[in-house]
C-alpha atoms as a PDB file:
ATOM      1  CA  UNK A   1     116.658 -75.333 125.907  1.00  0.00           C
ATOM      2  CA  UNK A   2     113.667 -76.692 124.339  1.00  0.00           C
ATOM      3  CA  UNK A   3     111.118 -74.768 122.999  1.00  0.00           C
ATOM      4  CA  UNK A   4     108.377 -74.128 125.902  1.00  0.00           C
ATOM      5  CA  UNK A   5     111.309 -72.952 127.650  1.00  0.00           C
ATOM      6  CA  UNK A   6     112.120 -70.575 125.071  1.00  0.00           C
ATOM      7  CA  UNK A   7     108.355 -69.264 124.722  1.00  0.00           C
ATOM      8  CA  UNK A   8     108.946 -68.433 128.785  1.00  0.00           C
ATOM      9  CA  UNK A   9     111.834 -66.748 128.175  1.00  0.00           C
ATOM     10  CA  UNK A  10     110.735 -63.924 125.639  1.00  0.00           C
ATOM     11  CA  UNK A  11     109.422 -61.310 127.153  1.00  0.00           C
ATOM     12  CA  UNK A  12     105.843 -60.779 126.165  1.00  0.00           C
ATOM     13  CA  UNK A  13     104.066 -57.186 125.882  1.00  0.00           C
ATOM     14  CA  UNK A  14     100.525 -57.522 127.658  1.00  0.00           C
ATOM     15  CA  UNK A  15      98.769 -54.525 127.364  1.00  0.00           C
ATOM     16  CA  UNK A  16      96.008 -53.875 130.336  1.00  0.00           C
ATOM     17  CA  UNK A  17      93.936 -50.995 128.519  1.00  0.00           C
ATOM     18  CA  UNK A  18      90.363 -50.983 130.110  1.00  0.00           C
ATOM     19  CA  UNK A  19      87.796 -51.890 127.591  1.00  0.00           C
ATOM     20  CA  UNK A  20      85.178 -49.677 126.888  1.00  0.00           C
ATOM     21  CA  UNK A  21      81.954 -50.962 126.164  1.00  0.00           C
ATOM     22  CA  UNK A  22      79.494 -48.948 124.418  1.00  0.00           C
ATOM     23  CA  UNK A  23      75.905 -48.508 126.170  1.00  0.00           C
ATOM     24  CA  UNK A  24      73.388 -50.019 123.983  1.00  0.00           C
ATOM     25  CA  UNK A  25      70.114 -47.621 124.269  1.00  0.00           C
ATOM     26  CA  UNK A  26      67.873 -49.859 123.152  1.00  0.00           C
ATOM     27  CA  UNK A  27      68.762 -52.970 125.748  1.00  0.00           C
ATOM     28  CA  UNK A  28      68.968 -49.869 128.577  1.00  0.00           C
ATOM     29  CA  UNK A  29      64.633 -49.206 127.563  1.00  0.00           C
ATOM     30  CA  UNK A  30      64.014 -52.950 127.470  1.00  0.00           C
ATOM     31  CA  UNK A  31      65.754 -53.205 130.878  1.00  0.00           C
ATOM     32  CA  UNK A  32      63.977 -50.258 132.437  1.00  0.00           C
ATOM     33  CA  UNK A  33      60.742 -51.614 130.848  1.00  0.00           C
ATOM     34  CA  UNK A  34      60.931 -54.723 132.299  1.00  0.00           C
ATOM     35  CA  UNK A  35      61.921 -53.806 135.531  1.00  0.00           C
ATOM     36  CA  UNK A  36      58.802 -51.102 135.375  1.00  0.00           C
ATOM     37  CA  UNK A  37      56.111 -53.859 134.788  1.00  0.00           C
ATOM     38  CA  UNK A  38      57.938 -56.394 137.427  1.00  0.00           C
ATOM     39  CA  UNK A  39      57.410 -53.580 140.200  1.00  0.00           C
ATOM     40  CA  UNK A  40      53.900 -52.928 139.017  1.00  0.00           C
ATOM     41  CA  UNK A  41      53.175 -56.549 138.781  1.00  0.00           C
ATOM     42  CA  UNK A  42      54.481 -56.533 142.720  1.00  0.00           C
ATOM     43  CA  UNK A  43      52.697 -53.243 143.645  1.00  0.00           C
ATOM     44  CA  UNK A  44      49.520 -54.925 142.421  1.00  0.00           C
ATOM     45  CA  UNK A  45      50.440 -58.397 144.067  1.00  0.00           C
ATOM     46  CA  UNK A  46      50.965 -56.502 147.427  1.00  0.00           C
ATOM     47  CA  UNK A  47      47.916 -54.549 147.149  1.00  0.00           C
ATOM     48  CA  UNK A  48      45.515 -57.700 146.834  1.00  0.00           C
ATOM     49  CA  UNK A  49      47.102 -59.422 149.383  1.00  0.00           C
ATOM     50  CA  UNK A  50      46.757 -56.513 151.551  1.00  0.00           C
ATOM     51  CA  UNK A  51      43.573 -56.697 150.796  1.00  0.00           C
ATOM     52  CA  UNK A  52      42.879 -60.494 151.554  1.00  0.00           C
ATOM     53  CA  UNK A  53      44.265 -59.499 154.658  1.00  0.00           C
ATOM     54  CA  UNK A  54      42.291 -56.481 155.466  1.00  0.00           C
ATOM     55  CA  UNK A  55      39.199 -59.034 154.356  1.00  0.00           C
ATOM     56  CA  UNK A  56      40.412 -61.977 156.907  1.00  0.00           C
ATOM     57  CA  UNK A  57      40.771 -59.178 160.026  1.00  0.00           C
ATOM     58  CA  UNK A  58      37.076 -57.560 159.418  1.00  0.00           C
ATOM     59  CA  UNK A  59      35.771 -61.115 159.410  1.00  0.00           C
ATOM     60  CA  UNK A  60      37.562 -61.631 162.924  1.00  0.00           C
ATOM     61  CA  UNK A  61      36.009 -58.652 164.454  1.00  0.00           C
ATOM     62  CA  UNK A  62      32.595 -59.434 163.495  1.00  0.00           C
ATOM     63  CA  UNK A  63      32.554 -62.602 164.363  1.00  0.00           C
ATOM     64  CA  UNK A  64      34.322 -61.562 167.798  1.00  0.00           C
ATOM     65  CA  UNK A  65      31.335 -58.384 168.125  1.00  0.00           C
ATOM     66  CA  UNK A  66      28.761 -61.456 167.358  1.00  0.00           C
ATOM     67  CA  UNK A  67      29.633 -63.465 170.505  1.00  0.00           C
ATOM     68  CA  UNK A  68      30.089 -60.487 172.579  1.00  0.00           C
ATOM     69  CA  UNK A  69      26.590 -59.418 170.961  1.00  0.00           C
ATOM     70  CA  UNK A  70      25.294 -62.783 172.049  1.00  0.00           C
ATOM     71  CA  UNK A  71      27.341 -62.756 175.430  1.00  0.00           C
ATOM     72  CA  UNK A  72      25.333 -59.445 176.475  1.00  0.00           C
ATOM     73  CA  UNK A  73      21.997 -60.438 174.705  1.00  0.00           C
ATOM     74  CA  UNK A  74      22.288 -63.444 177.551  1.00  0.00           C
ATOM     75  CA  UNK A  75      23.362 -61.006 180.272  1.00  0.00           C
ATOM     76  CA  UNK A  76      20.412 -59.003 179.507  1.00  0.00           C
ATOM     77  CA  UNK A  77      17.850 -61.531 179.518  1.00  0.00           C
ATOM     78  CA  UNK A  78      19.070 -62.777 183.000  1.00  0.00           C
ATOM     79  CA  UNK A  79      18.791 -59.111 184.183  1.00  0.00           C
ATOM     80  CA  UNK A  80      15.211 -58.541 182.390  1.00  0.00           C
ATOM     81  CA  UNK A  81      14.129 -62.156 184.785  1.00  0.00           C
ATOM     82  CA  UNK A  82      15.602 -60.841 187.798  1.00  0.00           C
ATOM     83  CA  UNK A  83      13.908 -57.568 187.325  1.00  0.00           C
ATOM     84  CA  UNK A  84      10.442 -59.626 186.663  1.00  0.00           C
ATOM     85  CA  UNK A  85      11.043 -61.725 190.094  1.00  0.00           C
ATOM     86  CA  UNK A  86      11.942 -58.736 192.106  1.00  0.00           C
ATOM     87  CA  UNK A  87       8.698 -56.978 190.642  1.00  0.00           C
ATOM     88  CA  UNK A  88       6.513 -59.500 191.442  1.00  0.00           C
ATOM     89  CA  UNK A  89       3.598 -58.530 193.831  1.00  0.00           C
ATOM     90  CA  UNK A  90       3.730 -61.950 195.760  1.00  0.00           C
ATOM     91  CA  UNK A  91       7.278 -60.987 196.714  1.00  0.00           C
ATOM     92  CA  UNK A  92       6.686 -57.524 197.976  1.00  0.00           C
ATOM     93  CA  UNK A  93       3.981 -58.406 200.116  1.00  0.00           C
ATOM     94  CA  UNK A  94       5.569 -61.469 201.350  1.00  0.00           C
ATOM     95  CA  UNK A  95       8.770 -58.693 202.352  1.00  0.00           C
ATOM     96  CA  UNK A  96       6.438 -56.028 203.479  1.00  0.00           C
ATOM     97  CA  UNK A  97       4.646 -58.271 206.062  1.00  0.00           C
ATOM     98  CA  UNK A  98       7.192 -60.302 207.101  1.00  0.00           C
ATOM     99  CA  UNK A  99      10.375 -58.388 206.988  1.00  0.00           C
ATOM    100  CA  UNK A 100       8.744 -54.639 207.559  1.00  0.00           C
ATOM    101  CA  UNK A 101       6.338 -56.200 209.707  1.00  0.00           C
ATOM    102  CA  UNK A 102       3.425 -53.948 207.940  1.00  0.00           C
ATOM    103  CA  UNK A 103      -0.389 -55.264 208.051  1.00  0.00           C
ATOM    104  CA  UNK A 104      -2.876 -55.909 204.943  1.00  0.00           C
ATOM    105  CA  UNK A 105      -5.350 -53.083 205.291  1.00  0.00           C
ATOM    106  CA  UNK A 106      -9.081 -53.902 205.289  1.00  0.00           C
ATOM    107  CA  UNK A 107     -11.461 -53.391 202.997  1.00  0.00           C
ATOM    108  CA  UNK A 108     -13.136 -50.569 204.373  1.00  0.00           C
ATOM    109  CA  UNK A 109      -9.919 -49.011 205.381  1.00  0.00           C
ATOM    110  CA  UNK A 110      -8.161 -48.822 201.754  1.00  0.00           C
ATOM    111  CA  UNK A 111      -8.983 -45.865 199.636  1.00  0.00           C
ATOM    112  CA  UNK A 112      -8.173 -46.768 195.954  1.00  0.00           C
ATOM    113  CA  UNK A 113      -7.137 -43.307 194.067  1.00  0.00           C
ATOM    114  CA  UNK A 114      -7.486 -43.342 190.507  1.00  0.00           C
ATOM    115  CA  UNK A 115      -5.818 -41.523 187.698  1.00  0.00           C
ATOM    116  CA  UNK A 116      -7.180 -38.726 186.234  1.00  0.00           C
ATOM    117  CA  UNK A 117      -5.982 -38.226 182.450  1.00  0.00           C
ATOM    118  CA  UNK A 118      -5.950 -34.516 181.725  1.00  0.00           C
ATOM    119  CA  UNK A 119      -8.144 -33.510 178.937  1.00  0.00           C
ATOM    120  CA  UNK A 120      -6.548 -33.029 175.645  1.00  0.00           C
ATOM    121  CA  UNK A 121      -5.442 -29.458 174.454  1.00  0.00           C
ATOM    122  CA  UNK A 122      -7.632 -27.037 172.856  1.00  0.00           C
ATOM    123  CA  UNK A 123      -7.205 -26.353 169.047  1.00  0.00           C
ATOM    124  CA  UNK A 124      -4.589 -23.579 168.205  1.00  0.00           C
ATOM    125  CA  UNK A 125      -7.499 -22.201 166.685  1.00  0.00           C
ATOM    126  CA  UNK A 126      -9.563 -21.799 169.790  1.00  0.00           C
ATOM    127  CA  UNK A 127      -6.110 -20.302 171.703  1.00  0.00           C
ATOM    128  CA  UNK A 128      -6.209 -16.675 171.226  1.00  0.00           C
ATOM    129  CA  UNK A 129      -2.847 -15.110 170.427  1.00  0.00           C
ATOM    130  CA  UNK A 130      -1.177 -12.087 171.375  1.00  0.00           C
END
């Protein structure tokens, strides 16, 4: 036998005892301390990119409300023309003549009634109470 077989060959004691580490208190505060100002630093990240977001959405909808604004602006103009030509006095006598077959009236035979404004109110004054 040679001697690495003899080291084999003694039996050796290995003990398997757990070691115990003490907690160090002040590594514990600087780990907590750390990991305190890396969630605020996220908290705060998150919040301004919540609000770049919020930002980015609003100026979406108003630009969206802007050509809707501009879509019905153009809708009502068309409608405010259309009203005008369907107003027009040429038109309705052209319809009533032709289409109703009615007949212009002569000059003796119209009777033009006028509007009477009612005179204003008399002073509270003047009004005698009960």
């Amino acid at each position: 036998m040679s001697a690495i077989d003899f080291e084999y060959a003694i039996k050796k004691d290995v003990r398997n005892n757990p070691i115990v580490r003490e907690v160090d208190e002040a590594r514990q505060r600087q780990l907590w301390r750390s990991l305190a100002i890396g969630a605020l630093l996220v908290g705060v990240l998150l919040f301004s990119a919540w609000q770049h977001f919020e930002l980015l959405q609003h100026g979406y909808q108003i630009q969206r409300l802007q050509q809707e604004r501009a879509a019905e602006a153009e809708v009502n103009r068309q409608l405010r023309l259309e009203i005008e030509t369907l107003r027009s006095p040429a038109r309705i006598e052209r319809i009533a003549t032709k289409d109703l077959k009615l007949v212009v009236p002569a000059r003796d035979q119209a009777i033009v009634i006028e509007r009477v404004t009612p005179p204003a109110p008399p002073a509270k004054s003047i009004v005698a109470a009960r």
